[in-house]
C-alpha atoms as a PDB file:
ATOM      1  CA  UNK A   1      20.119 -15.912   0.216  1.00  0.00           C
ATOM      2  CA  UNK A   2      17.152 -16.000   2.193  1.00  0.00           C
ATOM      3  CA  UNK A   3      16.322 -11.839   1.569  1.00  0.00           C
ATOM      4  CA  UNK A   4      16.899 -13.041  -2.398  1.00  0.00           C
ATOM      5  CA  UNK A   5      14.401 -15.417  -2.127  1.00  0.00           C
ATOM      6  CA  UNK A   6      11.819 -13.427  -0.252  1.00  0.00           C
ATOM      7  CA  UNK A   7      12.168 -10.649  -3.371  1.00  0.00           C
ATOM      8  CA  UNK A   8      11.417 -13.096  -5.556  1.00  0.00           C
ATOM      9  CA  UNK A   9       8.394 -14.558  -4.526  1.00  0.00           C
ATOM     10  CA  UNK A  10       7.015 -10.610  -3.431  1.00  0.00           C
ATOM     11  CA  UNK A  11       7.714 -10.085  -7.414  1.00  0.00           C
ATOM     12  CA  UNK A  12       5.174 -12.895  -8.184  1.00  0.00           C
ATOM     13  CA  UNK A  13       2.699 -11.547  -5.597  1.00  0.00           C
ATOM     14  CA  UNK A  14       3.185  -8.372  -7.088  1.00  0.00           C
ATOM     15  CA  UNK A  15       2.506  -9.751 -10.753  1.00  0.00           C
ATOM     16  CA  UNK A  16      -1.278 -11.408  -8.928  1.00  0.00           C
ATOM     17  CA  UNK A  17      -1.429  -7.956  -7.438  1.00  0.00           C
ATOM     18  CA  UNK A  18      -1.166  -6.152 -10.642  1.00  0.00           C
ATOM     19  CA  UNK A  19      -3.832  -8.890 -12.258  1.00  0.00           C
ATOM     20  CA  UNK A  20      -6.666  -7.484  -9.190  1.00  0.00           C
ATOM     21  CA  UNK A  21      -5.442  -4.248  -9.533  1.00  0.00           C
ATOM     22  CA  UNK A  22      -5.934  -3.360 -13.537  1.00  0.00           C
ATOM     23  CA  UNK A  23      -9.361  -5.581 -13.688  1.00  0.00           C
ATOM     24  CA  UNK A  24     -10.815  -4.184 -10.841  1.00  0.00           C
ATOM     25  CA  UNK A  25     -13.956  -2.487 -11.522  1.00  0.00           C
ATOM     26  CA  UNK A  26     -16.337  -0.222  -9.044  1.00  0.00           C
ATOM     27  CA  UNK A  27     -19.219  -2.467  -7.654  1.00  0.00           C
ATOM     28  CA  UNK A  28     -17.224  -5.953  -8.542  1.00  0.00           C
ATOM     29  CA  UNK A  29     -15.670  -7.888  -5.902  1.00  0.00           C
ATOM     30  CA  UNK A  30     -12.126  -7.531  -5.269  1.00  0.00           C
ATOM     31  CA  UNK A  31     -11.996 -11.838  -5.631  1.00  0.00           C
ATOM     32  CA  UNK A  32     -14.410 -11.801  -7.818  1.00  0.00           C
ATOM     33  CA  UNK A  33     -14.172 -14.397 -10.775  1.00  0.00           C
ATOM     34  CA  UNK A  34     -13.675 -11.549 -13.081  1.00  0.00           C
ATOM     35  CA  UNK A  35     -10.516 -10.540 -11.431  1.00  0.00           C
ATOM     36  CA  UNK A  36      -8.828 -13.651 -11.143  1.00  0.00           C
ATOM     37  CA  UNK A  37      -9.913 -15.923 -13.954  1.00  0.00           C
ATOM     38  CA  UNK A  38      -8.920 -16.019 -17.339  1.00  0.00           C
ATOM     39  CA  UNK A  39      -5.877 -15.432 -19.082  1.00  0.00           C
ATOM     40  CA  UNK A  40      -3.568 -12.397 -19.176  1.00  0.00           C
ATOM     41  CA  UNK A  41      -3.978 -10.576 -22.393  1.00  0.00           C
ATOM     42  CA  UNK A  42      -2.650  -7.082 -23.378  1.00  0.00           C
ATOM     43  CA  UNK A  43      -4.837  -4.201 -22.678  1.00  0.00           C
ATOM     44  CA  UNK A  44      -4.213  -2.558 -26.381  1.00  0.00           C
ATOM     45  CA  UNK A  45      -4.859  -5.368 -28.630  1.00  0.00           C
ATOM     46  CA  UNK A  46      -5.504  -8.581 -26.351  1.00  0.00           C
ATOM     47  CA  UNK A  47      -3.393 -10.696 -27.232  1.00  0.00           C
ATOM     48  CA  UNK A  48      -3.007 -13.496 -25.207  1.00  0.00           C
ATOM     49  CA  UNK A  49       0.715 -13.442 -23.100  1.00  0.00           C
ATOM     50  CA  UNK A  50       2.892 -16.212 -23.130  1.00  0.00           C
ATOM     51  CA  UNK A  51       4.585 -17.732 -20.194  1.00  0.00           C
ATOM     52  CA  UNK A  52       8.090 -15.611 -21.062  1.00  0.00           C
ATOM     53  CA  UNK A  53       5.541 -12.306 -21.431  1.00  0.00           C
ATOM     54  CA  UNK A  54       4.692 -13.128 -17.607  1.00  0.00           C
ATOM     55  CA  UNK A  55       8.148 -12.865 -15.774  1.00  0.00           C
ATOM     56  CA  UNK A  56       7.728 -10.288 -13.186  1.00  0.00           C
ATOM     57  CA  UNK A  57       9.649  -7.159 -13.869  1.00  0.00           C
ATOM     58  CA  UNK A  58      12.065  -9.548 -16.151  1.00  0.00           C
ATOM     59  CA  UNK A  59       9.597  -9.767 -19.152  1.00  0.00           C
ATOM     60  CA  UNK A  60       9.339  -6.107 -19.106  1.00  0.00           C
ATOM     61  CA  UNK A  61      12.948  -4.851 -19.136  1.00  0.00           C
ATOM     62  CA  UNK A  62      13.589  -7.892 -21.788  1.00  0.00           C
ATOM     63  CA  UNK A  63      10.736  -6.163 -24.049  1.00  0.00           C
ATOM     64  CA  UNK A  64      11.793  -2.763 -22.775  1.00  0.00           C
ATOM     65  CA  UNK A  65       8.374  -2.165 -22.260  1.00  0.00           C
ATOM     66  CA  UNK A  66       6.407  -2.959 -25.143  1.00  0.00           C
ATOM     67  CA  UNK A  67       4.485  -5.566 -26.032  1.00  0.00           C
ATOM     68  CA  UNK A  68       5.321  -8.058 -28.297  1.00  0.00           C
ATOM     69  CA  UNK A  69       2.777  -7.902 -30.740  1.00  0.00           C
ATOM     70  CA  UNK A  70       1.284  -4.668 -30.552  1.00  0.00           C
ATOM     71  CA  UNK A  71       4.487  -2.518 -29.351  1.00  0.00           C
ATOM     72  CA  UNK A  72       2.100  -0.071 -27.744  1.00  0.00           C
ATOM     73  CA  UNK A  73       3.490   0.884 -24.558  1.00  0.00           C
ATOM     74  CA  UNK A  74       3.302  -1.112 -21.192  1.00  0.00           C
ATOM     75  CA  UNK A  75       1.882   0.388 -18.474  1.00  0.00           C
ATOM     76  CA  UNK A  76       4.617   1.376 -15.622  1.00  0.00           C
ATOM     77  CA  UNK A  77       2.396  -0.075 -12.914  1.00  0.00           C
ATOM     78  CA  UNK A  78       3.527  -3.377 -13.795  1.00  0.00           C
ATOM     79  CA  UNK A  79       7.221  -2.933 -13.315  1.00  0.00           C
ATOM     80  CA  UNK A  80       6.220  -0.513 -10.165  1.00  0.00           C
ATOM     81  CA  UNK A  81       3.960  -2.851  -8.596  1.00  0.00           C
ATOM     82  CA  UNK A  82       6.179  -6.053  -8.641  1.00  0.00           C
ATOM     83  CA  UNK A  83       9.481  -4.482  -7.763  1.00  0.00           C
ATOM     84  CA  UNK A  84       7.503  -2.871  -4.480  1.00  0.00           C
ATOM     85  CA  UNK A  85       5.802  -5.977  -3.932  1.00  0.00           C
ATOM     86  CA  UNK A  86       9.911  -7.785  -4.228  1.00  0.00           C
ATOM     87  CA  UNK A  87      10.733  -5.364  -1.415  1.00  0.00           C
ATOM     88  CA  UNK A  88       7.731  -5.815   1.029  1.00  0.00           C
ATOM     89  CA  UNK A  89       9.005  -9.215   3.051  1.00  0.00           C
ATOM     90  CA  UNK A  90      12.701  -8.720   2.887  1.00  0.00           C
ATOM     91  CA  UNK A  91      12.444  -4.633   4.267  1.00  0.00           C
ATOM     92  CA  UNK A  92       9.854  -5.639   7.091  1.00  0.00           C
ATOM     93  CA  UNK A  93      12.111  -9.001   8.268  1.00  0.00           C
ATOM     94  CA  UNK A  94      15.071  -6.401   8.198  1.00  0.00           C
ATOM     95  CA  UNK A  95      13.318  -3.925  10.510  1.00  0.00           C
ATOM     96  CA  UNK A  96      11.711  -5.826  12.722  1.00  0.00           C
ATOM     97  CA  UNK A  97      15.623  -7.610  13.217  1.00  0.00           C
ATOM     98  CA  UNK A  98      17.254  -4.423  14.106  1.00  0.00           C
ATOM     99  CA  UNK A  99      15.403  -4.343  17.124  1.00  0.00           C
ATOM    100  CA  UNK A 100      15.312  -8.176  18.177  1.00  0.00           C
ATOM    101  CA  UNK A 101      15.881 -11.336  16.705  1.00  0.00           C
ATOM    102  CA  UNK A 102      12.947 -13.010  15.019  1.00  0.00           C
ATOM    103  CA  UNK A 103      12.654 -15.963  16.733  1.00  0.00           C
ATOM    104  CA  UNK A 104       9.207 -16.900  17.993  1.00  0.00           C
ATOM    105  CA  UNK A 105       5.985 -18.154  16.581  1.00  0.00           C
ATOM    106  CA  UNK A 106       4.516 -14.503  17.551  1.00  0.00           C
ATOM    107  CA  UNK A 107       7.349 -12.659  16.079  1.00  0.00           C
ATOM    108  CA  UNK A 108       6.907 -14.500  12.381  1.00  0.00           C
ATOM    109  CA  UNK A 109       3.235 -14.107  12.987  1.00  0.00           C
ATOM    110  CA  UNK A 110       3.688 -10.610  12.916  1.00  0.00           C
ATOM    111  CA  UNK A 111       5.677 -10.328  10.463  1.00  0.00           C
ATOM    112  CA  UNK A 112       3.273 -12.423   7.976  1.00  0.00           C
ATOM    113  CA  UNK A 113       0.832  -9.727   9.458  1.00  0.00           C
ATOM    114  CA  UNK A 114       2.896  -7.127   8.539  1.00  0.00           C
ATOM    115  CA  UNK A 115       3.502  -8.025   5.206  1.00  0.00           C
ATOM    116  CA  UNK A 116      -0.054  -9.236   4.583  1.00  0.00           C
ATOM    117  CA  UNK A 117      -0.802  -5.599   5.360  1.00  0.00           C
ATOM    118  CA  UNK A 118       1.916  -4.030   2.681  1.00  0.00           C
ATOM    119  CA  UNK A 119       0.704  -6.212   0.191  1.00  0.00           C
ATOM    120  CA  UNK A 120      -3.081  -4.920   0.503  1.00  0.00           C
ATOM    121  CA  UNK A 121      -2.113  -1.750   0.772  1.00  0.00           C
ATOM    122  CA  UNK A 122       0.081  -1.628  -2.410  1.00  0.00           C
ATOM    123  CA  UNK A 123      -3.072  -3.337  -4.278  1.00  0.00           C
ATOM    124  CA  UNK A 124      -5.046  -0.449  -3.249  1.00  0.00           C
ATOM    125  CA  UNK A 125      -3.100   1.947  -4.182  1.00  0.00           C
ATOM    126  CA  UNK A 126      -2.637   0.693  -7.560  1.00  0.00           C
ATOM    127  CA  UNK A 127      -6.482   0.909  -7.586  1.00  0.00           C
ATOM    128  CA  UNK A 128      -6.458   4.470  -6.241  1.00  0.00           C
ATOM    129  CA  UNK A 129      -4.421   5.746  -8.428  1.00  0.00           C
ATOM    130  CA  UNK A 130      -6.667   4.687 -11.784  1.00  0.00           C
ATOM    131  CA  UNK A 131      -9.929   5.139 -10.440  1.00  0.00           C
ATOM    132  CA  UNK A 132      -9.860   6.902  -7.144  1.00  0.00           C
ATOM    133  CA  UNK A 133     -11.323   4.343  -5.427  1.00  0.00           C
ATOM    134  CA  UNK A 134     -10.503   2.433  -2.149  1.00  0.00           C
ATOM    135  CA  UNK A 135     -12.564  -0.896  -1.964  1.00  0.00           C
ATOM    136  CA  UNK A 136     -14.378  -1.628   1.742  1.00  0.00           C
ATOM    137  CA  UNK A 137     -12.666  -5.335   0.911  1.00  0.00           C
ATOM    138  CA  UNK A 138      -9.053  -3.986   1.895  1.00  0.00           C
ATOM    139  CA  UNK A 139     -10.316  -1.460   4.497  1.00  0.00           C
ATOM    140  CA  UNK A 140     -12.017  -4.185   6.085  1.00  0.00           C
ATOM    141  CA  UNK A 141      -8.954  -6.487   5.469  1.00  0.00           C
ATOM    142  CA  UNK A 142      -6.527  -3.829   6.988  1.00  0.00           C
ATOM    143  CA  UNK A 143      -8.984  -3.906  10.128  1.00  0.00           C
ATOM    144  CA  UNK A 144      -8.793  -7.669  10.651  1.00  0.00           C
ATOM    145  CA  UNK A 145      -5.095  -7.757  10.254  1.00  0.00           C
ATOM    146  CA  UNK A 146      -5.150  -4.706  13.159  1.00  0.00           C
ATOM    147  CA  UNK A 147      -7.426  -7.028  15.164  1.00  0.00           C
ATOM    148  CA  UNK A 148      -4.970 -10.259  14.555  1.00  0.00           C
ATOM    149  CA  UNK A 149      -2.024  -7.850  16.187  1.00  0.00           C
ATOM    150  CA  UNK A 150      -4.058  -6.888  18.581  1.00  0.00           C
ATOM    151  CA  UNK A 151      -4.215 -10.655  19.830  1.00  0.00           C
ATOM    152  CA  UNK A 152      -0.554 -10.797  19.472  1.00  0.00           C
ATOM    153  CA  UNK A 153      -0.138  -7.341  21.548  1.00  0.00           C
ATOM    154  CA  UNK A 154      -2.762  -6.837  23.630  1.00  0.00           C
ATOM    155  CA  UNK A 155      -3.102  -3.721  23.431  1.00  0.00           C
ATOM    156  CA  UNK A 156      -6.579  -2.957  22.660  1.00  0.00           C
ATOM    157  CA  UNK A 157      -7.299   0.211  24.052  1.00  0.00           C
ATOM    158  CA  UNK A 158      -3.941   2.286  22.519  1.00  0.00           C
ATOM    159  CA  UNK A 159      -5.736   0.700  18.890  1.00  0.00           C
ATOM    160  CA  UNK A 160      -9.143   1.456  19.487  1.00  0.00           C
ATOM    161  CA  UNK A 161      -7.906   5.234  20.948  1.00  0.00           C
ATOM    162  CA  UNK A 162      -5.686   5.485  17.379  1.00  0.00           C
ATOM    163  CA  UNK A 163      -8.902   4.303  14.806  1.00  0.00           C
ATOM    164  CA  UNK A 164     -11.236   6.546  16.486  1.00  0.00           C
ATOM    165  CA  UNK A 165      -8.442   9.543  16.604  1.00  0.00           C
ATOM    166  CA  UNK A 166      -7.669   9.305  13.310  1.00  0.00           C
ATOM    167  CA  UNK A 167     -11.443   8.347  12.185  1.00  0.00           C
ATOM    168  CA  UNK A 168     -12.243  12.118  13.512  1.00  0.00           C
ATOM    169  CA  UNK A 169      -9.115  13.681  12.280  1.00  0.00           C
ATOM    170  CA  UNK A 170      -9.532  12.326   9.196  1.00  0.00           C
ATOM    171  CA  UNK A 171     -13.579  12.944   8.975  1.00  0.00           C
ATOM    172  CA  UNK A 172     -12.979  16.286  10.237  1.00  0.00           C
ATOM    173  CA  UNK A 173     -10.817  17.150   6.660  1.00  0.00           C
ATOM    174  CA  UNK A 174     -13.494  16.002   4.876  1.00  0.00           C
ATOM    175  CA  UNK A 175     -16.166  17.617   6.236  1.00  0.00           C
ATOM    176  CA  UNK A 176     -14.776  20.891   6.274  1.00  0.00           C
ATOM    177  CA  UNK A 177     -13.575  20.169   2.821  1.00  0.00           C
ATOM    178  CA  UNK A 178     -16.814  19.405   1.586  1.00  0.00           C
ATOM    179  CA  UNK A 179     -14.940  16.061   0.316  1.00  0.00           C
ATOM    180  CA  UNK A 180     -12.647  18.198  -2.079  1.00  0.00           C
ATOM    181  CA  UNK A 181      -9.473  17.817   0.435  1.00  0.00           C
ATOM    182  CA  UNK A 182     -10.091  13.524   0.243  1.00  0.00           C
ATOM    183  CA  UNK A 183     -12.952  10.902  -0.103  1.00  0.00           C
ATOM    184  CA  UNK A 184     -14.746   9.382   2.507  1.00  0.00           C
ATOM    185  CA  UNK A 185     -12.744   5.950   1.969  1.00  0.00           C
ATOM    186  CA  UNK A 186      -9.534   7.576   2.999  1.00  0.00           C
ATOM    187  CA  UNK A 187     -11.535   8.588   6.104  1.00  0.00           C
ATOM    188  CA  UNK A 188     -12.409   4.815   6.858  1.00  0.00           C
ATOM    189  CA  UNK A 189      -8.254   4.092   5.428  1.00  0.00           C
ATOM    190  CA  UNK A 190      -7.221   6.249   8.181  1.00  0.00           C
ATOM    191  CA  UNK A 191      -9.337   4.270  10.701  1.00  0.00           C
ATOM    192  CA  UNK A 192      -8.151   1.051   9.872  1.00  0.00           C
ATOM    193  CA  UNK A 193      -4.532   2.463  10.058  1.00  0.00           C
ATOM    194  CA  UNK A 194      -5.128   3.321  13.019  1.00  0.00           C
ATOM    195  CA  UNK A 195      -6.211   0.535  14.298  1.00  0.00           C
ATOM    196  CA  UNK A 196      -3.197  -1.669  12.734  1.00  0.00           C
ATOM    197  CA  UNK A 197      -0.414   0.871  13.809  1.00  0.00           C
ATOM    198  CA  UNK A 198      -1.895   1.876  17.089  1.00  0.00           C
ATOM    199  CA  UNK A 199      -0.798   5.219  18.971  1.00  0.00           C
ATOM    200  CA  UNK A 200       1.515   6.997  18.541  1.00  0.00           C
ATOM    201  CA  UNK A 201       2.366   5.246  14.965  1.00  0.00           C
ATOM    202  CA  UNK A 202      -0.629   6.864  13.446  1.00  0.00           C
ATOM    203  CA  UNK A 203       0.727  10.345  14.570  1.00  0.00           C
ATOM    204  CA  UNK A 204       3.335  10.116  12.619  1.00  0.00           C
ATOM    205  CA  UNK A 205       1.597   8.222   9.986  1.00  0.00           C
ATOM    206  CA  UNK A 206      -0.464  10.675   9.120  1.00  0.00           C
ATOM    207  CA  UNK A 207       2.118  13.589   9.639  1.00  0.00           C
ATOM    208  CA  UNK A 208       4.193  11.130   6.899  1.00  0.00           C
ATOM    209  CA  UNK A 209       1.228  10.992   4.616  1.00  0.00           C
ATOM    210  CA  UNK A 210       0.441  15.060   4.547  1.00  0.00           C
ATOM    211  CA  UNK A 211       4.747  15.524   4.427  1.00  0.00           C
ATOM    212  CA  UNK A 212       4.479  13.148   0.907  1.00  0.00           C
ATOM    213  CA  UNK A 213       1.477  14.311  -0.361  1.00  0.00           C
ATOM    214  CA  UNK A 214       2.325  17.867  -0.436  1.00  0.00           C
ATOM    215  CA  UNK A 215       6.321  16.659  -2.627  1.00  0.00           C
ATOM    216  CA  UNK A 216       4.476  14.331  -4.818  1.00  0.00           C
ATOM    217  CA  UNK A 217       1.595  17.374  -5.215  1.00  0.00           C
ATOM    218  CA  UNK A 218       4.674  20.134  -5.957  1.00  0.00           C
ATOM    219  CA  UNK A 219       5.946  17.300  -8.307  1.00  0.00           C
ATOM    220  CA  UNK A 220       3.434  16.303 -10.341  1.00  0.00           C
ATOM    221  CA  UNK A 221       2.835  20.269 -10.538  1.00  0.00           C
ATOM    222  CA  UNK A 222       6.224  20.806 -12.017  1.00  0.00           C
ATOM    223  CA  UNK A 223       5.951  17.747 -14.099  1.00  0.00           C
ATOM    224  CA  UNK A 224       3.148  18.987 -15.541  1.00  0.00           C
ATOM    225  CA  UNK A 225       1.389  15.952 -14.814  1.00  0.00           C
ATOM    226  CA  UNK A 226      -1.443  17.491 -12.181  1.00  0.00           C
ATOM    227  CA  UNK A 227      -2.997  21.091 -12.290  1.00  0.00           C
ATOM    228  CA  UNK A 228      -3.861  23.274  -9.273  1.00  0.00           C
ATOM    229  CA  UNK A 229      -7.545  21.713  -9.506  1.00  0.00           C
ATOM    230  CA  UNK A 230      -6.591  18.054 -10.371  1.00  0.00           C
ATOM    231  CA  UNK A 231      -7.731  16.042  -7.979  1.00  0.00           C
ATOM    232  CA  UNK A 232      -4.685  13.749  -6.653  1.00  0.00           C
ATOM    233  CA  UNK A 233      -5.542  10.261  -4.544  1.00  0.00           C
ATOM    234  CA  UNK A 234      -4.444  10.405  -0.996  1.00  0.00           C
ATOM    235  CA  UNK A 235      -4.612   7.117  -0.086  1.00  0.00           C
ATOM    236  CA  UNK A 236      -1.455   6.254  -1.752  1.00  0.00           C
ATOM    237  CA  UNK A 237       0.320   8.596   0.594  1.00  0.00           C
ATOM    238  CA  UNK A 238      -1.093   6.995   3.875  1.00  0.00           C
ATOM    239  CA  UNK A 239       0.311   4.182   2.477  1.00  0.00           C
ATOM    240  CA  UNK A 240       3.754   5.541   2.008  1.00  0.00           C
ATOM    241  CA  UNK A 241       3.501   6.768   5.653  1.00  0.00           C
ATOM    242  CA  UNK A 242       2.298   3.692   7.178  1.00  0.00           C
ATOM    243  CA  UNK A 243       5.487   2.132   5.376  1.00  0.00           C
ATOM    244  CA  UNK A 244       7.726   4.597   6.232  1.00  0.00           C
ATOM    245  CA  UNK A 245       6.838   4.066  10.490  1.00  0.00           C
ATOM    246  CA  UNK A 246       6.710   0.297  10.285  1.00  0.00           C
ATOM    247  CA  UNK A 247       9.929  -0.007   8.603  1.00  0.00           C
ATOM    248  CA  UNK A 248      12.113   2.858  10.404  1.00  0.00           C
ATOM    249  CA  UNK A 249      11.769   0.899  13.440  1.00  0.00           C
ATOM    250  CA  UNK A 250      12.610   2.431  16.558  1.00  0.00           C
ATOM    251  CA  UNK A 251      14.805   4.433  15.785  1.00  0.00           C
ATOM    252  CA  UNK A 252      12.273   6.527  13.578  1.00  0.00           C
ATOM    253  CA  UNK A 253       9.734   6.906  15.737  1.00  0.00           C
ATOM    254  CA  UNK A 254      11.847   8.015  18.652  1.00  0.00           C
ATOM    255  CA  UNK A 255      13.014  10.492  16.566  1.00  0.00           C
ATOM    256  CA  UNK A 256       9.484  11.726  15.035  1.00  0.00           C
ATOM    257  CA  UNK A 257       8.509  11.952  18.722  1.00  0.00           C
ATOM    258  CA  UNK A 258      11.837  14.217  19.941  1.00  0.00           C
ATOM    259  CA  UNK A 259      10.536  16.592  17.038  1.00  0.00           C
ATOM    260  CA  UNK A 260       6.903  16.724  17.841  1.00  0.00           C
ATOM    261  CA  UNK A 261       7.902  17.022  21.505  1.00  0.00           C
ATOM    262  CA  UNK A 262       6.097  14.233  22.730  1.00  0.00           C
ATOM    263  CA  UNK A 263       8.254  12.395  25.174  1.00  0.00           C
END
């Protein structure tokens, strides 16, 4: 009951995150008016949506993904977004019970941190993915989440060692790359990962990230959806890592560190 109820209001986040996400625009804020005012209209013919047009992931299986009164084609992203978004609070209050009971103020605090995290990072990589661009509002988001743990933790050194680890690691790709290998924001991603994850998370965080990158690369590649040259948003990927450590609990890293021989 209470994991059915936690999917359902992550679909409705998901639906506000997919609102940010589409009207984003490069050198607009994040909050800005234009992303959150007005109402919803179809991006082929703008029509206004009705309430029923605005049920997360419902409305779109009911119209089987067309819209109502242009029956162009709805973007995947919607469906995509919201049902990820559904998972986010039930999948982290599952993990974090496997290894103790959440039953303290700290433990929900984290939690809410947690989540708070996996939302912003599924908003940005909905926004990575259409325009290849990370905004400095979610980095810097990410950051103060990592900082709000850190109060929880205390454990300010391991997070400072991880951003500034992965800040070179990451930096060092893209210099040597010249910037084709990954952007600069992924760089300052990386750091703020870092910093929310700690060490040795953001080992295997970014060993996650490079692991997923390279499938979804050979992929797309067979789908014919990317070419050799086709630039392919990493971002996304440190995402899907970061996900990946938080929610395999212990058991997962333990594991990730037998195989990379570090305990």
């Amino acid at each position: 009951m209470v994991y059915g109820a936690l999917f359902v209001f992550g679909l409705t986040i998901g639906s506000f995150l997919n609102v940010l996400a589409l009207r984003y625009q490069e050198n607009r804020p994040l909050f800005g008016l234009f992303s959150i005012g007005g109402r919803s209209r179809c991006p082929h013919c703008a029509a206004q949506l009705r309430w029923f047009e605005l049920i997360p992931l419902v409305s779109f299986l009911i119209q089987r993904g067309r819209c109502l009164h242009c029956q162009k084609k709805i973007s995947l992203q919607y469906p995509v977004v919201e049902f990820a978004s559904g998972l986010v609070l039930p999948l982290i209050l599952f993990a974090l019970s496997q290894n103790q009971p959440v039953v303290s103020l700290g433990d929900y605090l984290y939690l809410i941190a947690l989540a708070l995290a996996s939302f912003a990072l599924i908003l940005m990589s909905a926004i990575d993915f259409r325009l290849m661009i990370i905004p400095d509002e979610i980095i810097i988001f990410l950051a103060g989440l990592g900082f709000f743990i850190g109060l929880l933790e205390d454990f300010w050194l391991n997070k400072l060692l991880a951003a500034g680890g992965a800040f070179l690691f990451f930096g060092g790709i893209y210099w040597l790359t010249g910037g084709r290998g990954m952007g600069f924001g992924d760089v300052k991603l990386a750091a703020a990962l870092g910093f929310l994850a700690g060490a040795p998370r953001i080992f295997f965080l970014s060993a996650s990230s490079f692991i997923i990158g390279a499938i979804a690369g050979v992929l797309l590649m067979i789908f014919r959806k990317r070419g050799m040259k086709d630039q392919i948003p990493f971002g996304p990927f440190l995402a899907a890592g970061f996900f990946m450590v938080i929610l395999g609990g212990e058991w997962l890293n333990k594991t990730l560190a037998d195989l990379l021989l570090l305990n």
